[in-house]
Protein backbone atom coordinates (compact mmCIF):
# COMPACT_ATOMS: atom_id res chain seq x y z
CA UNK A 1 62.58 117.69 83.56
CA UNK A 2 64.02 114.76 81.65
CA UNK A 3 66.74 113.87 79.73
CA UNK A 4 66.79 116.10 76.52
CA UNK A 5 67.42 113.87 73.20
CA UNK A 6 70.47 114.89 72.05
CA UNK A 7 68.56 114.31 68.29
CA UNK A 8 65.61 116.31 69.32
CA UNK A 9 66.08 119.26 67.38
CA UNK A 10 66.88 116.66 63.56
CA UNK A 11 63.59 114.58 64.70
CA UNK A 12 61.60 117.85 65.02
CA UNK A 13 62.99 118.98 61.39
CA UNK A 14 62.05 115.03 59.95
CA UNK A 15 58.18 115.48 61.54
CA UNK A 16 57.55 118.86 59.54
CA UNK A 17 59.44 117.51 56.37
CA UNK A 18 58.56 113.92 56.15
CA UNK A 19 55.04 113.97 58.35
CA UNK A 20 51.42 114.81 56.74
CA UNK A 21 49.18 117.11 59.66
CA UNK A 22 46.34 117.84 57.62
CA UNK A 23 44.82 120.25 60.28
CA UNK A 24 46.42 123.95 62.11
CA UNK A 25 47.88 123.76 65.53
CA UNK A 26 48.64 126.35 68.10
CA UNK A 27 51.73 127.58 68.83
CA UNK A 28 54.23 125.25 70.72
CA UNK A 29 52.82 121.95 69.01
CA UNK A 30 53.30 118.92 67.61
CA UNK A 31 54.80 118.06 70.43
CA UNK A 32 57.14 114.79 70.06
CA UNK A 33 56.67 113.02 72.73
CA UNK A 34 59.74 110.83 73.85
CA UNK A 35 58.61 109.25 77.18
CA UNK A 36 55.51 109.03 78.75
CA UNK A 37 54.03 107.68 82.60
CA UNK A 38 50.97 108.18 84.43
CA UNK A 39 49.56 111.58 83.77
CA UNK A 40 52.98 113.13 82.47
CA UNK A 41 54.91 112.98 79.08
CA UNK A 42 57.85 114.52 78.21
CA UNK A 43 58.97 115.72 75.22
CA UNK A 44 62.45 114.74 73.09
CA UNK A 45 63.90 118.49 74.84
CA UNK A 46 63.32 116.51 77.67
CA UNK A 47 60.06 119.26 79.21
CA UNK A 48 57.55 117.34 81.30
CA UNK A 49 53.54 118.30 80.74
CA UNK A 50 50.59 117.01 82.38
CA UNK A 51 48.39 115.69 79.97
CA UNK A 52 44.82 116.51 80.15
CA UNK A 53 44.13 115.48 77.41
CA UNK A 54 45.08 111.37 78.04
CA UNK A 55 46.56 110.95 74.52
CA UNK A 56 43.78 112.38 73.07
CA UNK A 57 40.89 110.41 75.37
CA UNK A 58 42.86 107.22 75.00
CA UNK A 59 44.96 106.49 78.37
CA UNK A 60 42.31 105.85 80.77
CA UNK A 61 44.40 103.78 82.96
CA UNK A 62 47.62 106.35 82.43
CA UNK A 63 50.64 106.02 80.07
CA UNK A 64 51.96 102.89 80.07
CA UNK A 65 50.63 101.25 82.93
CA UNK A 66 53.08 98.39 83.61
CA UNK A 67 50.33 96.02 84.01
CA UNK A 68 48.94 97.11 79.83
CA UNK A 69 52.58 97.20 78.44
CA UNK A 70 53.58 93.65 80.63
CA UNK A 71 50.18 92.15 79.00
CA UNK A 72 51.17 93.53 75.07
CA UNK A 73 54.27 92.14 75.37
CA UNK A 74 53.39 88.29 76.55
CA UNK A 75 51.03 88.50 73.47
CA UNK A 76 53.62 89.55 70.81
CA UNK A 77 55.47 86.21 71.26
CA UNK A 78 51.78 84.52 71.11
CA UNK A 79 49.68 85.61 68.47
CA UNK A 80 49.82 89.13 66.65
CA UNK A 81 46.94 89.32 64.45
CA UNK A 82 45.15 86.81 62.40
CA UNK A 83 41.63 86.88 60.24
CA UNK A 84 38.36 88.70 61.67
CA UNK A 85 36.72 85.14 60.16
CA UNK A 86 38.78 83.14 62.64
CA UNK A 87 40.02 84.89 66.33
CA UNK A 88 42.33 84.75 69.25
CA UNK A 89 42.20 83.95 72.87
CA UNK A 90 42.40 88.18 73.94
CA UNK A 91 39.88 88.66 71.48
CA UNK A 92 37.47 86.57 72.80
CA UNK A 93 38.00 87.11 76.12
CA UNK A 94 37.45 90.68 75.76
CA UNK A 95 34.84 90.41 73.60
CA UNK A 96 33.43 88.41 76.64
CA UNK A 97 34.53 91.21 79.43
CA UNK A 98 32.66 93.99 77.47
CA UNK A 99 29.53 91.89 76.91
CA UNK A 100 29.51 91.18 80.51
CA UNK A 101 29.86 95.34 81.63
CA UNK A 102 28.07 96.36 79.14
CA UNK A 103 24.12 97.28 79.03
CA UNK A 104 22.19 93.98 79.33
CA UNK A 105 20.67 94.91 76.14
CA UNK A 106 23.90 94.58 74.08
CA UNK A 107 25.10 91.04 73.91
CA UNK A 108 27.76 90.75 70.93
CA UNK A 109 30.49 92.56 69.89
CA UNK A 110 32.42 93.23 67.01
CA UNK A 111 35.71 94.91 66.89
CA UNK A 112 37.33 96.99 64.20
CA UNK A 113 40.02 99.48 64.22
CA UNK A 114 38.75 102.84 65.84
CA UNK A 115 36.01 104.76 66.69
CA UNK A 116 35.06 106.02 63.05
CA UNK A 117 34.41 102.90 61.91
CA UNK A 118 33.10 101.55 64.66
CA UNK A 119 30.55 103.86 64.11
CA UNK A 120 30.04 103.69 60.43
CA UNK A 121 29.46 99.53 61.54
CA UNK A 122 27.01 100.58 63.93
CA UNK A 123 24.69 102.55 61.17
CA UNK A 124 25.43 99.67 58.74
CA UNK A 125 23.91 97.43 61.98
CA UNK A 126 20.61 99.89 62.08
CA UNK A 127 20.21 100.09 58.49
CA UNK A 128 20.26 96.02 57.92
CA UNK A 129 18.19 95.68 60.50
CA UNK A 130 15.38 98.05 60.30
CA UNK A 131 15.49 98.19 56.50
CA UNK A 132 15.20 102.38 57.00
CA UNK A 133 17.73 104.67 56.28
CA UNK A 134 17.90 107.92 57.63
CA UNK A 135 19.32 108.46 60.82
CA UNK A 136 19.08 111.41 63.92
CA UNK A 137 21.96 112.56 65.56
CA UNK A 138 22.10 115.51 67.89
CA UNK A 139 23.35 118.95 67.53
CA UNK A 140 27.28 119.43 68.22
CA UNK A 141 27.46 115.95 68.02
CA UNK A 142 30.57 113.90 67.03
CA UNK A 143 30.71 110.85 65.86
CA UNK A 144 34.14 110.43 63.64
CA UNK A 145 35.93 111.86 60.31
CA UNK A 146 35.42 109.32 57.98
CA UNK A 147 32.64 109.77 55.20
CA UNK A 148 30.06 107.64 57.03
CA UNK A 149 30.36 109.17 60.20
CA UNK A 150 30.90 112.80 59.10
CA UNK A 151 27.05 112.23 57.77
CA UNK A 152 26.23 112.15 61.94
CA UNK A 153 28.42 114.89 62.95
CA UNK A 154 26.89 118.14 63.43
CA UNK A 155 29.94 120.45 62.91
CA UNK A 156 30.15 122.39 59.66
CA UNK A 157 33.45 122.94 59.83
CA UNK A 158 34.29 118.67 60.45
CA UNK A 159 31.67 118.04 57.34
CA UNK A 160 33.38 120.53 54.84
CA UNK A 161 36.57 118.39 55.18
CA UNK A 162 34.53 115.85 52.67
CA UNK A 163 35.15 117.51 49.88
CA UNK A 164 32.27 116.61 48.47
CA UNK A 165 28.08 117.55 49.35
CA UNK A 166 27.03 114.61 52.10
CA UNK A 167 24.06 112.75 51.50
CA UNK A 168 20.46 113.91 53.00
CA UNK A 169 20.00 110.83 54.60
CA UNK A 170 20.87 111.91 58.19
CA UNK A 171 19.56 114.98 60.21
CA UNK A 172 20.15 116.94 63.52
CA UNK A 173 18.03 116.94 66.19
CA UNK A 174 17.78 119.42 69.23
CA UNK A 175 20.57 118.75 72.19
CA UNK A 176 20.46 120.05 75.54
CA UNK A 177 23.01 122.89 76.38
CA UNK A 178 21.52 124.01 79.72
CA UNK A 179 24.47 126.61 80.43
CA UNK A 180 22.83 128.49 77.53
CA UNK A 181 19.43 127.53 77.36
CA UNK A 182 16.83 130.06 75.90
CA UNK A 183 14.14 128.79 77.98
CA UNK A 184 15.70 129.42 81.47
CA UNK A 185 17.69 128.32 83.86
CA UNK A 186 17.88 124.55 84.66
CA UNK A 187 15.41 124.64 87.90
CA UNK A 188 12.75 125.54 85.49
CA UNK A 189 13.29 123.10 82.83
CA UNK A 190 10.48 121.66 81.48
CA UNK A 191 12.63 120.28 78.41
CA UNK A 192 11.33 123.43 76.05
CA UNK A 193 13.94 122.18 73.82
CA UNK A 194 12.48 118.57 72.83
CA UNK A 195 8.98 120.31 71.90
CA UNK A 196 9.86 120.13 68.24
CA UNK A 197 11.23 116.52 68.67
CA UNK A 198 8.33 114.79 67.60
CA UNK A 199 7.42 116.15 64.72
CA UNK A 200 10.87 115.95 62.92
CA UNK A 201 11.30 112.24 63.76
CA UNK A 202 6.89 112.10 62.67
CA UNK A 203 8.51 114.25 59.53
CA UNK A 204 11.13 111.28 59.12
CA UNK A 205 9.43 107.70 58.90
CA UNK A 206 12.19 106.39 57.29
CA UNK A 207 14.28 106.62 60.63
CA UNK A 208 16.39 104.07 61.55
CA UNK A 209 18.23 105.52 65.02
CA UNK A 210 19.36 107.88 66.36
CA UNK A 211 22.75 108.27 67.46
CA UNK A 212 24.51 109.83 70.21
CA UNK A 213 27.00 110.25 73.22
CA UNK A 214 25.23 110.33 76.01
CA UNK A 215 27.31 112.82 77.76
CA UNK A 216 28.44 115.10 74.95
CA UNK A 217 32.24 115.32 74.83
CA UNK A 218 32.63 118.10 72.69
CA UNK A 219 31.62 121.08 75.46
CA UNK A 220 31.11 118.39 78.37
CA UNK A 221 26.93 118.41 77.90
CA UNK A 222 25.23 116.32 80.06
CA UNK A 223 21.46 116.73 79.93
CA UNK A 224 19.47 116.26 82.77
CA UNK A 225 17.79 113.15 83.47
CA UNK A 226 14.17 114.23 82.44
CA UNK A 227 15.80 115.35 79.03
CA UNK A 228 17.16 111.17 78.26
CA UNK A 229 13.74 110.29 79.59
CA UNK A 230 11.71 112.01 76.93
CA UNK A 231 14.34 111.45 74.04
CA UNK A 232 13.81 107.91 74.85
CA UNK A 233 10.51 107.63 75.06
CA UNK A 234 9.78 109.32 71.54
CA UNK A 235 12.39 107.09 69.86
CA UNK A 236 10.63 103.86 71.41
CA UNK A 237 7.32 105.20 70.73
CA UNK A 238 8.24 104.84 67.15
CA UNK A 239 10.46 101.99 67.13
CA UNK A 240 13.38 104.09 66.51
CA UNK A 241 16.85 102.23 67.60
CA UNK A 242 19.36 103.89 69.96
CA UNK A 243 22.80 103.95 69.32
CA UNK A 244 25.09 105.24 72.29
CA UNK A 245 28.38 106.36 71.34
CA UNK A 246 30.46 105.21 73.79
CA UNK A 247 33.98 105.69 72.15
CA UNK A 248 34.67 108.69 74.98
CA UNK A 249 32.35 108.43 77.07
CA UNK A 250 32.98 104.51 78.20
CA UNK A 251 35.19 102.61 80.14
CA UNK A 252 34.99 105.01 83.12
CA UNK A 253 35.64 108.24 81.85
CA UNK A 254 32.36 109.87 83.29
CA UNK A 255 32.38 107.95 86.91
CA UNK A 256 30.55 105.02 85.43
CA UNK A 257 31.68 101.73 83.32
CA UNK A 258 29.24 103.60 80.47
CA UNK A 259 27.69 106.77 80.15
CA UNK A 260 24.42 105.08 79.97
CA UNK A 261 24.62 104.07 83.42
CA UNK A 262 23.75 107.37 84.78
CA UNK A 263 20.10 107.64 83.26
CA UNK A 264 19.40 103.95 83.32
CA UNK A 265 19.57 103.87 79.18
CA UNK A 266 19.26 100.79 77.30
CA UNK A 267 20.90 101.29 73.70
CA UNK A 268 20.26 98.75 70.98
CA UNK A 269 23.74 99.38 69.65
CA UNK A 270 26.34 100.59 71.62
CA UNK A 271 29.92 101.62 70.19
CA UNK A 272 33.48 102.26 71.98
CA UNK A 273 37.24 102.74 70.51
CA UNK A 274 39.70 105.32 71.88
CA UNK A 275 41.17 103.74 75.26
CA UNK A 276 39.26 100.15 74.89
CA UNK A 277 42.87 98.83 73.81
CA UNK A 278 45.02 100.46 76.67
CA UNK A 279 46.83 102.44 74.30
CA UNK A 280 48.01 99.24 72.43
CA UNK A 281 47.20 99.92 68.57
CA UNK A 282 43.43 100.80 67.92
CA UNK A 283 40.71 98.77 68.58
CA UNK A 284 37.16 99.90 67.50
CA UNK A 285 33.83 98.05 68.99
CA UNK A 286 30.25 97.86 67.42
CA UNK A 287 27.97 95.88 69.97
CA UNK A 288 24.64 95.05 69.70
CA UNK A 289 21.53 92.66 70.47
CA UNK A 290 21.40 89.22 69.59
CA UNK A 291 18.84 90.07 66.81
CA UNK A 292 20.28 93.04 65.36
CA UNK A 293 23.74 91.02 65.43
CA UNK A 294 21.53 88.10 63.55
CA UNK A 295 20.68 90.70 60.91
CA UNK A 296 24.66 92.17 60.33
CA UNK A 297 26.47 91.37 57.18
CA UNK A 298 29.75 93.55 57.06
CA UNK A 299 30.35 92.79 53.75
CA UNK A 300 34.15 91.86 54.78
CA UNK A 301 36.02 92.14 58.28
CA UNK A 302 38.30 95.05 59.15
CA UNK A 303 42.20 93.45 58.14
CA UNK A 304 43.28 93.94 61.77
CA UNK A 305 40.15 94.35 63.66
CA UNK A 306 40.08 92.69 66.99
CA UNK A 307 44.15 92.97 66.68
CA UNK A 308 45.08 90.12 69.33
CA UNK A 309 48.06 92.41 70.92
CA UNK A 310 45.73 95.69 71.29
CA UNK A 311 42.72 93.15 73.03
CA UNK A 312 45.45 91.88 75.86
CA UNK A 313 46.18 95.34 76.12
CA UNK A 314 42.12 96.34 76.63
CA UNK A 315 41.90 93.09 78.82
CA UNK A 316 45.01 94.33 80.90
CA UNK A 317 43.35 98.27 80.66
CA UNK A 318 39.88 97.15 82.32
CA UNK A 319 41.69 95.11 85.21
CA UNK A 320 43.53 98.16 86.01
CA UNK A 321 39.81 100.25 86.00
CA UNK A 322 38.45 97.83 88.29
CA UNK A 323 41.34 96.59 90.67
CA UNK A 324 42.73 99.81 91.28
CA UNK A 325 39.16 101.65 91.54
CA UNK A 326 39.64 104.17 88.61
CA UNK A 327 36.26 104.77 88.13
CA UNK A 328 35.71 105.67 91.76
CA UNK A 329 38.64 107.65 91.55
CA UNK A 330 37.13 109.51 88.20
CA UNK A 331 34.26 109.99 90.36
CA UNK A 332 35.28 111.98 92.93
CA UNK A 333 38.26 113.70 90.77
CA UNK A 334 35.48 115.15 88.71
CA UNK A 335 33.82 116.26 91.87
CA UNK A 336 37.27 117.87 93.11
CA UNK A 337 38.41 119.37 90.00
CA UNK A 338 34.25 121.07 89.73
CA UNK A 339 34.99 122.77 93.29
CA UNK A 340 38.43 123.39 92.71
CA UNK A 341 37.83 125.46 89.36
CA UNK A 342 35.09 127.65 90.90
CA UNK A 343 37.38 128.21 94.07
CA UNK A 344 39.41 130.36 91.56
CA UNK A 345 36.36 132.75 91.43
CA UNK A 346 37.67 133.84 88.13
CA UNK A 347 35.56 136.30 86.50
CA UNK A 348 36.13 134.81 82.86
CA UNK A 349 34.59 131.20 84.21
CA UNK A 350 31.10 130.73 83.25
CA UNK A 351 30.68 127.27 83.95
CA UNK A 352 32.23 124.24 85.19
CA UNK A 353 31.18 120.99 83.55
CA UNK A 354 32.13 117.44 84.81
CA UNK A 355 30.56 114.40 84.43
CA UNK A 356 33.63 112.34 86.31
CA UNK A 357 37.00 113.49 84.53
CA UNK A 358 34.87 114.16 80.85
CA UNK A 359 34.01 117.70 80.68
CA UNK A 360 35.64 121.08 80.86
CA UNK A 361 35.96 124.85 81.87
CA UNK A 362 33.70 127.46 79.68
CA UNK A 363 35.08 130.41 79.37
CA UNK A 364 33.46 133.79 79.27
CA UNK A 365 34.42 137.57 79.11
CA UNK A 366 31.64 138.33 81.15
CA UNK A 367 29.76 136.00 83.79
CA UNK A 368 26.52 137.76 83.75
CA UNK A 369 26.02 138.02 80.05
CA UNK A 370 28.04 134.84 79.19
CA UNK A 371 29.86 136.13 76.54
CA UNK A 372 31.92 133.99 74.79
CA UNK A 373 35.08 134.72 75.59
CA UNK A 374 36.97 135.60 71.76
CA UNK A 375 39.38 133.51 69.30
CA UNK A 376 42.33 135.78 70.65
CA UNK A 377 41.96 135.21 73.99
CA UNK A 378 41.18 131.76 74.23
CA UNK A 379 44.42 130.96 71.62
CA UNK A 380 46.18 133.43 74.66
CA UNK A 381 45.08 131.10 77.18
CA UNK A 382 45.92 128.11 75.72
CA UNK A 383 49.18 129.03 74.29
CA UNK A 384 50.24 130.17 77.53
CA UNK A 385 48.96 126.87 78.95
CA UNK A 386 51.11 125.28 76.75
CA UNK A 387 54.56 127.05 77.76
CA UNK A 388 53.58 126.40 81.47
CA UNK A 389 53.73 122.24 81.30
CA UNK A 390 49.98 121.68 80.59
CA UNK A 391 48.47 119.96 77.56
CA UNK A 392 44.96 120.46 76.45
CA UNK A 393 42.59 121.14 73.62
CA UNK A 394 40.20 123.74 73.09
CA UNK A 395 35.94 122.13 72.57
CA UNK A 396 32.75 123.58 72.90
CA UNK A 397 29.79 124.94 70.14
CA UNK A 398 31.24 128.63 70.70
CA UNK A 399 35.09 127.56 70.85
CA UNK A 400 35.43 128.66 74.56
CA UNK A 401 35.64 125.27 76.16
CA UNK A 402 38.91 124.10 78.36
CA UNK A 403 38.36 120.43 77.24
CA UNK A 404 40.03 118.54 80.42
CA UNK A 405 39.85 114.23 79.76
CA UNK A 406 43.28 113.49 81.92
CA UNK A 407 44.02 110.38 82.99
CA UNK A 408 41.36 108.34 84.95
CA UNK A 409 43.99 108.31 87.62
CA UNK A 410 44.93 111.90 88.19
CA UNK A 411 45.29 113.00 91.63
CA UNK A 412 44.58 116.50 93.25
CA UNK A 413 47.64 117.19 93.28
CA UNK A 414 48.02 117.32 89.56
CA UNK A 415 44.72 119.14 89.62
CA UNK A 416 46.14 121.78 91.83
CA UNK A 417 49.19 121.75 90.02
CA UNK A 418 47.22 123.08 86.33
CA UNK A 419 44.59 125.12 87.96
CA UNK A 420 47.66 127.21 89.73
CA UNK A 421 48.46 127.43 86.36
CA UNK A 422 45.58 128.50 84.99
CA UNK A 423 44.74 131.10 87.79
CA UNK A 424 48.20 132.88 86.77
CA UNK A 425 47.55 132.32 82.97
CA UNK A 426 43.91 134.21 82.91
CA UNK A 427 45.43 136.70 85.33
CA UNK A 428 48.22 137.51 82.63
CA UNK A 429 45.68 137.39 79.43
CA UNK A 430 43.57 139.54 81.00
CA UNK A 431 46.09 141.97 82.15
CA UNK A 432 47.74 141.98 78.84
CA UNK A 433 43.65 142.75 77.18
């Protein structure tokens, strides 16, 4: 435990009277978090959690590494944010990192504010460039809340916060959930669920990209490699652009720099956000090829995109990644946590997904029928979750996923630490069912 702010309970009252959380939360949250190291934060009651959840996919490195918060702070006595039209030193330099990790395919990069609208840039980008407007984007994909990027995510639930109809412009195309695939299980996948591919993007001639994560992080999907293979080669065979959506996936979160890496991908337009500025601010990133780049008019720069303070901080972040070997840690965390969860031989887990530290825990009230396991349980689970010290969200198409994106630098310990945890909390849901 730490030291309980002897404010805590007036700073809880000013959050629900002077704060605006336009969406529900479970019991026990917002939590206000008062400190914060590694994988652990701790509240202003002083309670310690382990966050799974990395500030919300954004502490790859852990809460404030020394290294990110020394590098922030040199640069607020330097330079804190001038014009998009003009730049700093992080900027560039980062700019110049990314280029350099990234796909050899991508070869410019242009930063605004967060992942949202570094995704709306990125359909601006395909637009301009192919003169087409309608764009694919794969079932239970997620691409951001604003307007722009609502029109590319598949959740009905996300698009109803508009307000408004969206435009017809954009349409779904299939995605592969293996765990629950009609066709059969995965050793006899012949990639049934691409057979209607074709003909909806033959159906669509005005298609500019398509748009996805590669690794879906809503449920943890990653398709096999035959199912990237054929995607790719229909979207080439009719000069369709790919746009990877990198914003959770990237900067080591699946066990590689980019999700991309793992089928040998090679996006025309590639996007990041979330942790690419080490927790410092927001940083958003649109990258793309020298032609498409050639072809991008924003209209006007992003006020305090490319923020000079948040780029040391991503500079600082992707030192960390590669001198302290996060991703190789990732790698075989993801690996650990996979064996560890199915060592419970719980009869409500269904599946296990991990690419590196991005996937989760489905579960199920029965293994055999995979039955999704209901609102009332899962809101058990995770509430009780909650009171034991462990932060997470709840993901998936069916609202059954344990969505687990800790820290790239989590150690088995902590892993051992929730799943004891969790072994006790399904136990108790169960017994209380």
């Amino acid at each position: 435990m730490g030291e309980p702010n002897p404010d805590a309970d007036a700073i809880e009252a000013a959050d629900l009277k002077y704060v605006m959380r336009p969406w529900t939360h479970p019991k026990g949250e917002p939590v206000i978090i008062a400190k914060a190291k590694g994988c652990v934060v701790t509240d202003v009651h002083g309670k310690d959690y382990l966050d799974l959840t990395a500030g919300y996919f954004v502490n790859n490195a852990g809460h404030c590494h020394p290294k990110i918060a020394e590098a922030a702070a040199r640069q607020v006595h330097e330079v804190l944010q001038v014009s998009g039209k003009h730049g700093s030193v992080p900027m560039v330099r980062l700019a110049e990192k990314l280029i350099t990790l990234a796909p050899k395919t991508v070869h410019k990069a242009f930063f605004s504010t967060g992942g949202s609208e570094a995704n709306e840039f990125a359909l601006k980008m395909a637009r301009q460039f192919k003169k087409k407007a309608d764009i694919a984007y794969l079932e239970n994909g997620y691409h951001g809340l604003t307007l722009g990027s609502l029109e590319v995510t598949a959740s009905e639930k996300y698009r109803e916060s508009a307000g408004k109809p969206l435009g017809t412009d954009n349409y779904a195309i299939p995605t592969a959930y293996c765990y629950r695939c009609k066709w059969g299980p995965n050793t006899t996948c012949k990639t049934e669920c691409l057979d209607s591919l074709g003909a909806k993007l033959d159906a669509r001639p005005n298609t500019a990209a398509i748009i996805a994560e590669i690794v879906q992080a809503v449920g943890g999907l990653a398709p096999p490699q035959k199912w990237w293979d054929r995607v790719d080669r229909e979207r080439k065979q009719r000069g369709i652009l790919l746009i990877a959506d990198e914003i959770q996936t990237g900067l080591g979160r699946t066990g590689k720099m980019f999700a991309v890496e793992h089928y040998g991908l090679e996006p025309d337009i590639m996007t990041g956000g979330k942790g690419l500025c080490g927790g410092v601010g927001s940083l958003g990133l649109s990258a793309a090829s020298d032609e498409i780049s050639k072809a991008f008019f924003g209209g006007t720069t992003p006020t305090n995109g490319g923020n000079a303070v948040s780029c040391a901080g991503g500079l600082a972040m992707l030192e960390v990644i590669l001198e302290e070997k996060l991703i190789e840690n990732c790698a075989k965390m993801g690996r650990y946590f996979t064996e560890a969860a199915w060592a419970l031989k719980d009869p409500w887990i269904g599946d296990v997904r991990f690419t590196g530290l991005l996937g989760g825990i489905e579960l199920v009230r029965q293994r055999e029928s995979k039955d999704v396991l209901g609102k009332a349980e899962m809101s058990a689970v995770k509430d009780a979750l909650h009171d034991a010290g462990m932060l997470i969200t709840i993901s998936g198409l069916h609202g059954n996923v344990l969505r687990l994106q800790p820290p790239l630098s989590i150690t088995s310990a902590q892993i051992d630490q929730f799943l004891a945890a969790l072994r006790k909390v399904l136990n108790s849901v169960r017994g209380a069912g």
